[in-house]
Protein backbone atom coordinates (compact mmCIF):
# COMPACT_ATOMS: atom_id res chain seq x y z
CA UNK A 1 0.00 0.00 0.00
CA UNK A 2 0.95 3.39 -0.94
CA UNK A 3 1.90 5.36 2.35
CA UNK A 4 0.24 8.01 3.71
CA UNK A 5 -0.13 10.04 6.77
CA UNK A 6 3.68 11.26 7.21
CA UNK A 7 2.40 15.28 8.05
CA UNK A 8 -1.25 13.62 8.80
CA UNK A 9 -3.69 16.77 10.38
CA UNK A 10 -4.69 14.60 13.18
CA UNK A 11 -8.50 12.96 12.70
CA UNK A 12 -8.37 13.50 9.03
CA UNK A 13 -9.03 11.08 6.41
CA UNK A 14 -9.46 10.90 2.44
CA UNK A 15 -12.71 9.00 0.99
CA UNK A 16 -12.28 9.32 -2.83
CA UNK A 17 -15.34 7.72 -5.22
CA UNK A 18 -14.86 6.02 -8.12
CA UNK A 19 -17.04 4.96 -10.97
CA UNK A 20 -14.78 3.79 -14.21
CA UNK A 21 -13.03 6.46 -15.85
CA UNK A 22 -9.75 5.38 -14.53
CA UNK A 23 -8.00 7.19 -16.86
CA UNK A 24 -9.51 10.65 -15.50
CA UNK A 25 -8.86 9.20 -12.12
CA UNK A 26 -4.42 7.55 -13.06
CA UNK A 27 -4.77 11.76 -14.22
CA UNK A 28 -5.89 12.99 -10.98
CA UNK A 29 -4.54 10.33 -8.73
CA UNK A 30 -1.05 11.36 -10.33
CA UNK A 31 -1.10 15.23 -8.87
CA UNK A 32 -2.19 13.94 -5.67
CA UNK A 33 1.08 12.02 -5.53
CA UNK A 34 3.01 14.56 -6.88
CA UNK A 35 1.78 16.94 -4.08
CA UNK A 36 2.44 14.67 -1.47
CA UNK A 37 -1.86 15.11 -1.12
CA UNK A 38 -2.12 11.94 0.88
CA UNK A 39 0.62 12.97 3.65
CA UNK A 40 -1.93 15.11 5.28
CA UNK A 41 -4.58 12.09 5.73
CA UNK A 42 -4.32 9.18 8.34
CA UNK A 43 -6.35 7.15 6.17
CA UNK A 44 -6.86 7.60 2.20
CA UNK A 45 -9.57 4.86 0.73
CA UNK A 46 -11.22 4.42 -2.73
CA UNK A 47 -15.11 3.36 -2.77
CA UNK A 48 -16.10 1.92 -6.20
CA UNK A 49 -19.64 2.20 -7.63
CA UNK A 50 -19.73 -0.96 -9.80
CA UNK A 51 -16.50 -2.57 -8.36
CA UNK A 52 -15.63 -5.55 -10.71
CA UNK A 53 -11.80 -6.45 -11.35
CA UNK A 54 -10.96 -3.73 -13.35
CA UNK A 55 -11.79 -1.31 -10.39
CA UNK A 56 -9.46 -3.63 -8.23
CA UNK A 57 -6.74 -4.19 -10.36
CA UNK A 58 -6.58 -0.40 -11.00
CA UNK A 59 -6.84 -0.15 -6.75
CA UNK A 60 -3.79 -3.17 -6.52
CA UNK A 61 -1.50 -0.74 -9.06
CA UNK A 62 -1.86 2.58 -7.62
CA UNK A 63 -1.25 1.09 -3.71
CA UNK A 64 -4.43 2.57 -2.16
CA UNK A 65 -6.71 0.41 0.24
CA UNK A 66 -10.55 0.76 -1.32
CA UNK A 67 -13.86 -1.10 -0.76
CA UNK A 68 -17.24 -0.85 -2.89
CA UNK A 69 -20.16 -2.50 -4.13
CA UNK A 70 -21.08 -4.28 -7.07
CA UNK A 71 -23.87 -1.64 -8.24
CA UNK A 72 -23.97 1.47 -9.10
CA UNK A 73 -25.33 3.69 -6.22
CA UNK A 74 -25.60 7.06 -8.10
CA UNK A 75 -23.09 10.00 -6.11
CA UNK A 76 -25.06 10.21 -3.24
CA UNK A 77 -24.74 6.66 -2.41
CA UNK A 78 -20.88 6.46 -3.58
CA UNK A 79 -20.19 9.50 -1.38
CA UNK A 80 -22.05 7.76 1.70
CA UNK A 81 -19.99 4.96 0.99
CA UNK A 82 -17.03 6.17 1.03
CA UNK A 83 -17.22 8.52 4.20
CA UNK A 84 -18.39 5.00 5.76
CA UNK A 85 -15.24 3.15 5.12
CA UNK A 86 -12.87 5.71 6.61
CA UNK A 87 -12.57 5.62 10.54
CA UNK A 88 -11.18 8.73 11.16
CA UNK A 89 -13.38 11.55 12.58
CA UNK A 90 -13.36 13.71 10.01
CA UNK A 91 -13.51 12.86 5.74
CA UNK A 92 -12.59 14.76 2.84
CA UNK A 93 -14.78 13.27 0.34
CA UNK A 94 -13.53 13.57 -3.60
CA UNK A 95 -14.88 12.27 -6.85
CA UNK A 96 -12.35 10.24 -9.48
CA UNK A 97 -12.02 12.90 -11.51
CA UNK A 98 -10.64 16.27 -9.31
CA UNK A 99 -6.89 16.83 -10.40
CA UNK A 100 -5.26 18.96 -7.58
CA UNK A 101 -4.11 22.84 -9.02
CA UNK A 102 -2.97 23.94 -6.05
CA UNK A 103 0.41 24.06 -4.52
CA UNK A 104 1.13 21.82 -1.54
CA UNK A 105 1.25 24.67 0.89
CA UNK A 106 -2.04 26.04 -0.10
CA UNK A 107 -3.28 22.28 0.62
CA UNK A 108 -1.54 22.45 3.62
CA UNK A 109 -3.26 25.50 5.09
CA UNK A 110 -6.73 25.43 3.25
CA UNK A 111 -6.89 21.77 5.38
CA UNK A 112 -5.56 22.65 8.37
CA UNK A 113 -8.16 25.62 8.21
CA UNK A 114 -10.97 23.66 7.82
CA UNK A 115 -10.22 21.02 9.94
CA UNK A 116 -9.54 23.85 12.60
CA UNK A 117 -12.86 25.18 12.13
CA UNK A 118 -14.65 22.14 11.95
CA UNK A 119 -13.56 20.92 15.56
CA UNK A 120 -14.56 24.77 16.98
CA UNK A 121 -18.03 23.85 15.95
């Protein structure tokens, strides 16, 4: 498995959704690496709508942990799906197909500022 979590914001974890398009998704999956996106997350999972072998095999090559279900539960139902197979206390939730444009830093503070306000309530 890919690692993650090595500046993690503690409580924070990544629930990304997935239906095909893994191309769009290699594309976005590849500036989250190069941004070191998945440092700031304790636990970073993929949820598949229609999960079949492809959807695994792509899962297996990029190192991330994931879970899904066989049909396709519209975004709603992906996005509840994902937030419900990451334990953390808080979940950034993303679709496949969200390429990160800004800098690391930016990610850095635009997190830590939500996750800041989040636990003030």
């Amino acid at each position: 498995m890919r690692e993650v979590g090595r500046d993690a914001l503690p409580g924070l974890g990544l629930g990304m959704l997935s239906w095909r398009e893994f191309d769009t998704f290699e594309a976005a999956l590849e500036t989250y690496f190069d941004r070191g996106f998945f440092d700031f997350f304790e636990e970073v999972k993929i949820y598949f709508n229609s999960l079949d072998d492809k959807a695994t095999a792509f899962a297996d090559r990029m190192g991330i942990a994931y879970a899904g279900t066989p049909e396709n539960t519209g975004i709603i139902g992906g996005l509840k799906g994902a937030a419900s197979i990451v334990s953390t206390d808080y979940v950034v939730l993303l679709e496949n197909d969200l390429p990160l444009i800004e800098s690391r830093e930016v990610i850095e503070e635009e997190l830590s500022l939500a996750l800041e306000t989040l636990k003030a309530g």
